[in-house]
PDB file of N, CA and C in Angstrom:
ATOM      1  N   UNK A   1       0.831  -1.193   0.000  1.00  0.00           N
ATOM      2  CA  UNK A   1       0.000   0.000   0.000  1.00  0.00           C
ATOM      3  C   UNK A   1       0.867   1.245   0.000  1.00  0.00           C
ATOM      4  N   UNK A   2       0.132   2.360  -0.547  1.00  0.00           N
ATOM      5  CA  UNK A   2       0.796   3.185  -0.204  1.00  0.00           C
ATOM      6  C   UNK A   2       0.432   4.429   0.082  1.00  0.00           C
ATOM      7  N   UNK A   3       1.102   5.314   0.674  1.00  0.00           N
ATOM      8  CA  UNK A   3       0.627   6.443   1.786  1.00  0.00           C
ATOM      9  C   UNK A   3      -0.657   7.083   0.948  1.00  0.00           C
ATOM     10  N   UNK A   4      -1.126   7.556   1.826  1.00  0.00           N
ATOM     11  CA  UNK A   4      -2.658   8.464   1.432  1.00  0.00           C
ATOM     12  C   UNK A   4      -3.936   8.204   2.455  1.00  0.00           C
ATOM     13  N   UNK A   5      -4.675   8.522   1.545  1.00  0.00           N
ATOM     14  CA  UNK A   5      -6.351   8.249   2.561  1.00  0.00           C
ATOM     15  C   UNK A   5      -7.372   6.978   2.197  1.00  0.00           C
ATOM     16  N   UNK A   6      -8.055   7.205   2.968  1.00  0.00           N
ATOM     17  CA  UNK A   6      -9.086   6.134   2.684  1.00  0.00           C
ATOM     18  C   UNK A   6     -10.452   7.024   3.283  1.00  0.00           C
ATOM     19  N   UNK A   7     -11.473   6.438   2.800  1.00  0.00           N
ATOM     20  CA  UNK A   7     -12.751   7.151   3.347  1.00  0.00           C
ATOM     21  C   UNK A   7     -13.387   5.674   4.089  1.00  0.00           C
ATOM     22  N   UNK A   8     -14.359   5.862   5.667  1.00  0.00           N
ATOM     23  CA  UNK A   8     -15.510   4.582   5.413  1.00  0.00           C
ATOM     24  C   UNK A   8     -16.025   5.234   6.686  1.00  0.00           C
ATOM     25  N   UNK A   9     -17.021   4.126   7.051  1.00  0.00           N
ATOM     26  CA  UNK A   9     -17.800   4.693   8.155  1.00  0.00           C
ATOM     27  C   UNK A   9     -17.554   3.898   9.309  1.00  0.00           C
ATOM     28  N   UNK A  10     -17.792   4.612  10.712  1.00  0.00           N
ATOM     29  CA  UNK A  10     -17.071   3.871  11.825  1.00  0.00           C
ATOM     30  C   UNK A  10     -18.679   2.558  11.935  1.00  0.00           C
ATOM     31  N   UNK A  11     -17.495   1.647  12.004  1.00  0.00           N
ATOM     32  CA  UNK A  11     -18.497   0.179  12.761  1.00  0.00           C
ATOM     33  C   UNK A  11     -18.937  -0.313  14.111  1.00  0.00           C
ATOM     34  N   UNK A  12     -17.227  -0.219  14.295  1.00  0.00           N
ATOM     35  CA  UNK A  12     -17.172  -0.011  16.350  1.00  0.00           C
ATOM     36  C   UNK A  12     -16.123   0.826  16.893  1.00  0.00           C
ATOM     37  N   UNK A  13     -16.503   1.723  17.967  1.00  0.00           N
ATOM     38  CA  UNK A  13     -15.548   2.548  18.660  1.00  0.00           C
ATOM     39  C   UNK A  13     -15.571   2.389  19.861  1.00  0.00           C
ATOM     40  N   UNK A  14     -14.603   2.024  20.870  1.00  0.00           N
ATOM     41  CA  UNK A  14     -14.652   1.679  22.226  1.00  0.00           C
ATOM     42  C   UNK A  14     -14.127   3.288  23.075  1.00  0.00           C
ATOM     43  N   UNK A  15     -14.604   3.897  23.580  1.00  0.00           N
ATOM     44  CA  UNK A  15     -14.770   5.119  24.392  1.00  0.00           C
ATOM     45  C   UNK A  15     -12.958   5.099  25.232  1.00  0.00           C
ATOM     46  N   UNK A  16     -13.668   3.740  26.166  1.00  0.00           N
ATOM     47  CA  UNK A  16     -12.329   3.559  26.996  1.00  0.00           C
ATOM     48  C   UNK A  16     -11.280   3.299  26.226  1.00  0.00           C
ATOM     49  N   UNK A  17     -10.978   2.399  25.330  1.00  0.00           N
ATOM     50  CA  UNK A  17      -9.414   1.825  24.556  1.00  0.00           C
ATOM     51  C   UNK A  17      -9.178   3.032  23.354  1.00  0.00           C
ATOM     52  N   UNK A  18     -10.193   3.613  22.851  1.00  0.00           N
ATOM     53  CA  UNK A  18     -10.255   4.410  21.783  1.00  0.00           C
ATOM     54  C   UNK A  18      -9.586   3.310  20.516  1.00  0.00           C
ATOM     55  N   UNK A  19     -10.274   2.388  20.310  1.00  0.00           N
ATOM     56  CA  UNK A  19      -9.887   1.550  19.295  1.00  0.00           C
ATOM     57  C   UNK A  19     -11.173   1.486  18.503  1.00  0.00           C
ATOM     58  N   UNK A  20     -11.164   1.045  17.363  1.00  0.00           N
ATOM     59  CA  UNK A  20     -12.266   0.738  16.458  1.00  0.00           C
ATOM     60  C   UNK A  20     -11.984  -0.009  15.453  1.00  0.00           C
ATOM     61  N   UNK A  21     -13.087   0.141  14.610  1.00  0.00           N
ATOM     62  CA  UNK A  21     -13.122  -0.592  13.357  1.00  0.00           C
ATOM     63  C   UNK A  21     -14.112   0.258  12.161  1.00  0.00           C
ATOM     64  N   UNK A  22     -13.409   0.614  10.960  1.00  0.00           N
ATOM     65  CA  UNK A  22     -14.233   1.176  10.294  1.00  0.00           C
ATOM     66  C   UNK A  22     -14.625   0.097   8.783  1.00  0.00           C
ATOM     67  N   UNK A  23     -15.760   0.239   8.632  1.00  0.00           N
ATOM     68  CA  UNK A  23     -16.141  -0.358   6.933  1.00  0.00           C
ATOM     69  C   UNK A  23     -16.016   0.688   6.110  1.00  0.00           C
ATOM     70  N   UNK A  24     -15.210  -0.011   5.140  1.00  0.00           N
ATOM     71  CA  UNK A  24     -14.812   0.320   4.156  1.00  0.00           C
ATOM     72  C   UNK A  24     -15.747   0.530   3.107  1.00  0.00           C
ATOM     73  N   UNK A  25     -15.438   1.230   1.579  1.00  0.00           N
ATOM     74  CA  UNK A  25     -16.392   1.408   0.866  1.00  0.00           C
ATOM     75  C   UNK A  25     -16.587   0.189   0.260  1.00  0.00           C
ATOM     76  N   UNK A  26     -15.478  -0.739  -0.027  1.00  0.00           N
ATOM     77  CA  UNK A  26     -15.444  -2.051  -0.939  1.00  0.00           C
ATOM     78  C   UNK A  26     -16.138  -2.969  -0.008  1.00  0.00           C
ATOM     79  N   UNK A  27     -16.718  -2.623   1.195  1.00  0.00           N
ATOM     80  CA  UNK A  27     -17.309  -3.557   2.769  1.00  0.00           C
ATOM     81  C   UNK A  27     -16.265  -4.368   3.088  1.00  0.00           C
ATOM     82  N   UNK A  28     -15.443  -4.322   2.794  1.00  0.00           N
ATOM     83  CA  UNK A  28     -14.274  -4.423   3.807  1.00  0.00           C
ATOM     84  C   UNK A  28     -14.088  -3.952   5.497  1.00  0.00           C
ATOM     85  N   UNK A  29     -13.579  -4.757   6.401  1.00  0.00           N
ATOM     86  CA  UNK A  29     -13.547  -3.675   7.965  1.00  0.00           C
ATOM     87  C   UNK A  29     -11.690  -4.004   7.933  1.00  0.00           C
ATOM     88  N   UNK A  30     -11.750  -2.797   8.585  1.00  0.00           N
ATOM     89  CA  UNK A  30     -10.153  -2.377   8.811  1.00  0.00           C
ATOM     90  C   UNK A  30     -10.001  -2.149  10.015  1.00  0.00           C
ATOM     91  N   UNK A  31      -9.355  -2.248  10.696  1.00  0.00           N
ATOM     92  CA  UNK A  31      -9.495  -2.008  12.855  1.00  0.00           C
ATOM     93  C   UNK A  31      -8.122  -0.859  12.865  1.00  0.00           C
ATOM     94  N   UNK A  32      -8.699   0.491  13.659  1.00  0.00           N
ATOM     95  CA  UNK A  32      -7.532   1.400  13.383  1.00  0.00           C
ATOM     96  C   UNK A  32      -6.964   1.552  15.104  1.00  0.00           C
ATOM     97  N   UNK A  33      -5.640   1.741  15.277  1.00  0.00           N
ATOM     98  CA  UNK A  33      -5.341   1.844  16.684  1.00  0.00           C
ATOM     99  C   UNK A  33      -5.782   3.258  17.326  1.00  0.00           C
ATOM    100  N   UNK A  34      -5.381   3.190  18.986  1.00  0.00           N
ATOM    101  CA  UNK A  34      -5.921   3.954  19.794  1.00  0.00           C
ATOM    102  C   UNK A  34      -4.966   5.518  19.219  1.00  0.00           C
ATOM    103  N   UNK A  35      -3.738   4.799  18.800  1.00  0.00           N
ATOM    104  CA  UNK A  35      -2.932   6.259  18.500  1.00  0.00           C
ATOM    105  C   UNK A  35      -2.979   6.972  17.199  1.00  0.00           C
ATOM    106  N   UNK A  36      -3.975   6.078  16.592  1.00  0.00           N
ATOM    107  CA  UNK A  36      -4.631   7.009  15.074  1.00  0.00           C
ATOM    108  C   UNK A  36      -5.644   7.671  16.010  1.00  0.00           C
ATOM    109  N   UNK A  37      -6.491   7.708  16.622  1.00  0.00           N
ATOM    110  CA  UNK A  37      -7.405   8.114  17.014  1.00  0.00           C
ATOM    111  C   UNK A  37      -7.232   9.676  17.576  1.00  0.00           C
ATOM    112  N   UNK A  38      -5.681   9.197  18.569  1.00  0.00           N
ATOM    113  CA  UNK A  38      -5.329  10.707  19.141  1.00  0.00           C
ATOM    114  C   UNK A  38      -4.942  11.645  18.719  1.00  0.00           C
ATOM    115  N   UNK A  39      -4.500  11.019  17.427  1.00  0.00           N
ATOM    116  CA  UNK A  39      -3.855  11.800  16.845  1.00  0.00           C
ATOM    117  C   UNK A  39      -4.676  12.734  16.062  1.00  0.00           C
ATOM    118  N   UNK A  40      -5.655  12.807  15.932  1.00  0.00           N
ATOM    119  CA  UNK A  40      -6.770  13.197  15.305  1.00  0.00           C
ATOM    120  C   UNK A  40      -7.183  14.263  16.226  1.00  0.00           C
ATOM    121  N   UNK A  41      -7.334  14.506  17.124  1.00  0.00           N
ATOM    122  CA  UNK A  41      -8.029  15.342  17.817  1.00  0.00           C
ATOM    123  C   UNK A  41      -9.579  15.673  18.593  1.00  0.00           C
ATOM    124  N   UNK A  42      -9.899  14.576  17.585  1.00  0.00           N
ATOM    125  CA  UNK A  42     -10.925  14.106  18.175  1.00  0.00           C
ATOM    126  C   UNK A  42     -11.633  13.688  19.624  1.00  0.00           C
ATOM    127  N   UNK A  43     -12.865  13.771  20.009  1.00  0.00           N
ATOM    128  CA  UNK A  43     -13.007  13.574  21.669  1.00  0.00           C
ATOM    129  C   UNK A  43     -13.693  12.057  21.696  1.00  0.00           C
ATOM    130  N   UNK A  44     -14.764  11.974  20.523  1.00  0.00           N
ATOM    131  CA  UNK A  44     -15.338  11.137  20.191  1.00  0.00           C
ATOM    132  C   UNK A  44     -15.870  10.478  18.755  1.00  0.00           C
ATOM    133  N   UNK A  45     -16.243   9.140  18.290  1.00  0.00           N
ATOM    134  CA  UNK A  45     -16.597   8.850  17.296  1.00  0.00           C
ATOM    135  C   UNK A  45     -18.159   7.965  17.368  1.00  0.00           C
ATOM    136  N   UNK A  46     -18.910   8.219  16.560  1.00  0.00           N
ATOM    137  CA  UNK A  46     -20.099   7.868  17.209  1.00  0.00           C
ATOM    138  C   UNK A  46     -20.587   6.386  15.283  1.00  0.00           C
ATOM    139  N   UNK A  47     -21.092   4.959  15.807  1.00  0.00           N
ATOM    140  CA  UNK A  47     -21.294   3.889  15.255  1.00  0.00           C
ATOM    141  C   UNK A  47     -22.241   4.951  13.820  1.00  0.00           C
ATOM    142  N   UNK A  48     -21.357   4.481  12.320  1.00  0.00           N
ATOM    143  CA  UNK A  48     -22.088   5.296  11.069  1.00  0.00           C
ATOM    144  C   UNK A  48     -21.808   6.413  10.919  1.00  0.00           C
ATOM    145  N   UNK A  49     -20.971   6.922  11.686  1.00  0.00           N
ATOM    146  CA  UNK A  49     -20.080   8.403  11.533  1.00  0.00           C
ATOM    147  C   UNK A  49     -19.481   8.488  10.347  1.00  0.00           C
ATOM    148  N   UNK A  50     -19.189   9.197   9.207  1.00  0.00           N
ATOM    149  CA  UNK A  50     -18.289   8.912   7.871  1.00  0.00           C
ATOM    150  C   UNK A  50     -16.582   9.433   8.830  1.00  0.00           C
ATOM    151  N   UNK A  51     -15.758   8.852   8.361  1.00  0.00           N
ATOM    152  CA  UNK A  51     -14.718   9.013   8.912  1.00  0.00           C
ATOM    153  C   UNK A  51     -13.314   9.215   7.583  1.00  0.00           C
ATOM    154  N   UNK A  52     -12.436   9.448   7.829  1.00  0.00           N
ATOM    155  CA  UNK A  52     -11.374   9.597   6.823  1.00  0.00           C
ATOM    156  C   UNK A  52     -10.110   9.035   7.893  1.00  0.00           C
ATOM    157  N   UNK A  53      -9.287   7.978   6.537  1.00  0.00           N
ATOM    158  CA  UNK A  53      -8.314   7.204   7.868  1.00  0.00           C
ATOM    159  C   UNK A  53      -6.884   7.796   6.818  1.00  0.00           C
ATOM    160  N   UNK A  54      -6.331   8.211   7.241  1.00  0.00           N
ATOM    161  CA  UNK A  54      -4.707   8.091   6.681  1.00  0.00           C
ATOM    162  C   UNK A  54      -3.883   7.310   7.095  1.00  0.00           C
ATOM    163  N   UNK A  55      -3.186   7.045   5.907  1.00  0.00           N
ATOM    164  CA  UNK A  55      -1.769   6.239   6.467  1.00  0.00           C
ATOM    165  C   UNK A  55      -0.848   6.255   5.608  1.00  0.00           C
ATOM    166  N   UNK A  56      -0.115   5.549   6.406  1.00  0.00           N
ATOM    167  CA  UNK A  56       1.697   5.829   6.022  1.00  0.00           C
ATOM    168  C   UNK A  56       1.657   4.421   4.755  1.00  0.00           C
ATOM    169  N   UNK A  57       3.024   4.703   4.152  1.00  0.00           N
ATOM    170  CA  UNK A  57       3.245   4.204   3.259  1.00  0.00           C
ATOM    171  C   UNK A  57       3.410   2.689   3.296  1.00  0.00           C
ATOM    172  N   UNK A  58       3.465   2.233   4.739  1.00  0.00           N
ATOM    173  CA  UNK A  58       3.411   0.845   5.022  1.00  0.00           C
ATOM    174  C   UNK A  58       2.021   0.668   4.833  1.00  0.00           C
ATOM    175  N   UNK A  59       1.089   1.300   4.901  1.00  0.00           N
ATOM    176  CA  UNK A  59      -0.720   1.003   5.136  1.00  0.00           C
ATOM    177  C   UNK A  59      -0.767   1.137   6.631  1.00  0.00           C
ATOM    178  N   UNK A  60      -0.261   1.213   7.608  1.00  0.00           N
ATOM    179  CA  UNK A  60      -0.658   1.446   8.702  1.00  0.00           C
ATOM    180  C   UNK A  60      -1.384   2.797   8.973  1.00  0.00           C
ATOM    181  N   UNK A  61      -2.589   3.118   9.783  1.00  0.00           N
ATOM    182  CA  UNK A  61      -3.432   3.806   9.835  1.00  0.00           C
ATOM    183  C   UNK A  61      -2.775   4.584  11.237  1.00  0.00           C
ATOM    184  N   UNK A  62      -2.770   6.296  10.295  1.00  0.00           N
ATOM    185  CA  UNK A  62      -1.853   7.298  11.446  1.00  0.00           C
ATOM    186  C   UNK A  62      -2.510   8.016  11.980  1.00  0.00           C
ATOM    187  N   UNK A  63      -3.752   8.550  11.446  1.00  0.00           N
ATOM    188  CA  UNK A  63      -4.818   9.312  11.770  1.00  0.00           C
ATOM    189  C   UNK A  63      -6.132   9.171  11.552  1.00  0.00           C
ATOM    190  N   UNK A  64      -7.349   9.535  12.279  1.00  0.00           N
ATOM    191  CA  UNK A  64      -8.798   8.872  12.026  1.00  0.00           C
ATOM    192  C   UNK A  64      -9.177  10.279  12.167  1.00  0.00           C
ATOM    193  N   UNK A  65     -10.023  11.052  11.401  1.00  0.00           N
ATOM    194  CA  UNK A  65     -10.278  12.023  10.935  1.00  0.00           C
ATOM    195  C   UNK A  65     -11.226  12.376  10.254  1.00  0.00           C
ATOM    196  N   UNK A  66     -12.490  13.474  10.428  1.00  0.00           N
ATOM    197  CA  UNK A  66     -13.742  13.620   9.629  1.00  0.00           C
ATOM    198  C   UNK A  66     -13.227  14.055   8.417  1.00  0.00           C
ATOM    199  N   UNK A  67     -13.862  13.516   7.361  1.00  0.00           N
ATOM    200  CA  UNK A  67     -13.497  13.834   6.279  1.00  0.00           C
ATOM    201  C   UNK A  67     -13.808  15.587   5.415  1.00  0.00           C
ATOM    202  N   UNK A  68     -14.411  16.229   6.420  1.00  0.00           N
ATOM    203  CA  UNK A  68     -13.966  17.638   6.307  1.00  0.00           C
ATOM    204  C   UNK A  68     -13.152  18.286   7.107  1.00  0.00           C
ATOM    205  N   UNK A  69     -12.306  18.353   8.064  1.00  0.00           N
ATOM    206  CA  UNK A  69     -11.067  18.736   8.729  1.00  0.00           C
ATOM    207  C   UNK A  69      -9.976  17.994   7.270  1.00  0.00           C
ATOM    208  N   UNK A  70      -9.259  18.913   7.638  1.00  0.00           N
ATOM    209  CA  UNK A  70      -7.707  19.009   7.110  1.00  0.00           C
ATOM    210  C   UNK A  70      -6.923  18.244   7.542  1.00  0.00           C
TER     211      UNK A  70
END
């Protein structure tokens, strides 16, 4: 893979771990870590939220992000 974005909607978000899982547009699920999450700025993500995931050029997911923020 390589670096860029992805778009999908959150599936599951755990409050306490700040971990999740978003579906993809192809319905694919992808599980993003607690430190994409922080990195985002975000306080919360709520189940069907549209979300925007970036990542690094390995495919690992660096940031979880509404897809209108920058």
């Amino acid at each position: 893979m390589k670096d860029g974005y992805m778009q999908g909607t959150v599936a599951t978000f755990d409050e306490q771990t700040q971990v999740g899982t978003v579906l993809l547009d192809d319905g694919s699920e992808l599980a993003f870590p607690a430190a994409a999450f922080a990195a985002s700025g975000l306080r919360l993500l709520r189940v069907g939220q549209r979300v925007r995931l970036d990542r690094d050029a390995t495919g690992n997911i660096t940031r979880v992000t509404l897809p209108t923020l920058p």
